[in-house]
Protein backbone atom coordinates (compact mmCIF):
# COMPACT_ATOMS: atom_id res chain seq x y z
CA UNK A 1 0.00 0.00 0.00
CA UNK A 2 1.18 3.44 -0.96
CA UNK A 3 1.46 6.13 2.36
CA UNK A 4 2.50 9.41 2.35
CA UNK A 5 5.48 10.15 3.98
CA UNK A 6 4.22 11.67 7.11
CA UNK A 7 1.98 8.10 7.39
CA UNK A 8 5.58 6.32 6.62
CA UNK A 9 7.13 8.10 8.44
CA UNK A 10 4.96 6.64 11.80
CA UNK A 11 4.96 3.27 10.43
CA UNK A 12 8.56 3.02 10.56
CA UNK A 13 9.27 5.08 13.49
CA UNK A 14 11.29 7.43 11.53
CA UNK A 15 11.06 11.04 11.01
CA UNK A 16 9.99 12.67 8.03
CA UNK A 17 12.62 14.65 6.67
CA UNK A 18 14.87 11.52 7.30
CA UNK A 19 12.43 9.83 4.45
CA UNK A 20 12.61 13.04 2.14
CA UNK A 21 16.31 12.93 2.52
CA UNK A 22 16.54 8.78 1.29
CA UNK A 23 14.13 9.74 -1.60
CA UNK A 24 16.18 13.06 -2.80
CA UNK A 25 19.21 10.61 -2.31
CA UNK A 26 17.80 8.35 -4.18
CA UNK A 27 18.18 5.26 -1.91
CA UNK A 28 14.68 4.76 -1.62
CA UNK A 29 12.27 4.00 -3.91
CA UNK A 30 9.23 7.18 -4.26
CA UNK A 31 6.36 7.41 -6.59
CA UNK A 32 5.29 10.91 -7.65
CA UNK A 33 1.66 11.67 -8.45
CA UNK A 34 1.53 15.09 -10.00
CA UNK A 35 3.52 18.14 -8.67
CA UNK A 36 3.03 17.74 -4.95
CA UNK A 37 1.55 14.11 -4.03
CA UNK A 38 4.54 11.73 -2.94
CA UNK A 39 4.20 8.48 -1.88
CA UNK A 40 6.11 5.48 -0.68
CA UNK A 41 5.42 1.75 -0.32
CA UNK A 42 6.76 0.97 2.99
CA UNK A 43 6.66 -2.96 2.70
CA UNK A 44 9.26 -2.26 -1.00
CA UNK A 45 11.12 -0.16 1.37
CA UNK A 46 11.39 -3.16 4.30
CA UNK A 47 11.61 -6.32 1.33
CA UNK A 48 14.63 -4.20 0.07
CA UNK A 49 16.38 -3.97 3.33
CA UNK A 50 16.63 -0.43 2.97
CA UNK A 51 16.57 0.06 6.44
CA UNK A 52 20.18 -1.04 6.99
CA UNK A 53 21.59 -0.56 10.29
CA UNK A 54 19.20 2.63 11.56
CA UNK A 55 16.47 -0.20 11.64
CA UNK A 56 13.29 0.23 12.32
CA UNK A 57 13.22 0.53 16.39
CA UNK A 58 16.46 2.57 16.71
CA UNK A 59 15.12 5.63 14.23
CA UNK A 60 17.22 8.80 14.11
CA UNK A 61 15.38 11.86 15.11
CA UNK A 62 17.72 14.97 14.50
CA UNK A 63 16.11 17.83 12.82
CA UNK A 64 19.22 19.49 12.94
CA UNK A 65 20.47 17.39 9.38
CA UNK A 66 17.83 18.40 7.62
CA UNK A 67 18.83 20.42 4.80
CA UNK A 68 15.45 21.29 2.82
């Protein structure tokens, strides 16, 4: 199921701008719907193994890295 990335963003325990950052980096995997509507598929992003080490109960929550 698509989410938007503030719905991800709970699922996974993450933060959002940690999420924009992986798509704009290109590491994970974002479908665009016109000019505004993003969405991810947070099971593609846990069948990858995306996650890596951060994993999904140890998420990073520094708003101080985000560079929007």
């Amino acid at each position: 199921m698509l989410l938007t990335i503030t719905k991800a963003a709970k699922e996974l325990g993450l933060c959002t701008a940690h999420i924009r950052r992986k798509i704009r980096r290109g590491e994970w995997p974002a479908y665009r719907f016109g000019s505004k509507a993003t969405r991810i598929d947070v099971a593609e992003i846990r069948t990858l193994g995306r996650l890596g080490v951060e994993g999904i109960s140890t998420p990073r929550h520094n708003e101080s890295e985000v560079d929007e």
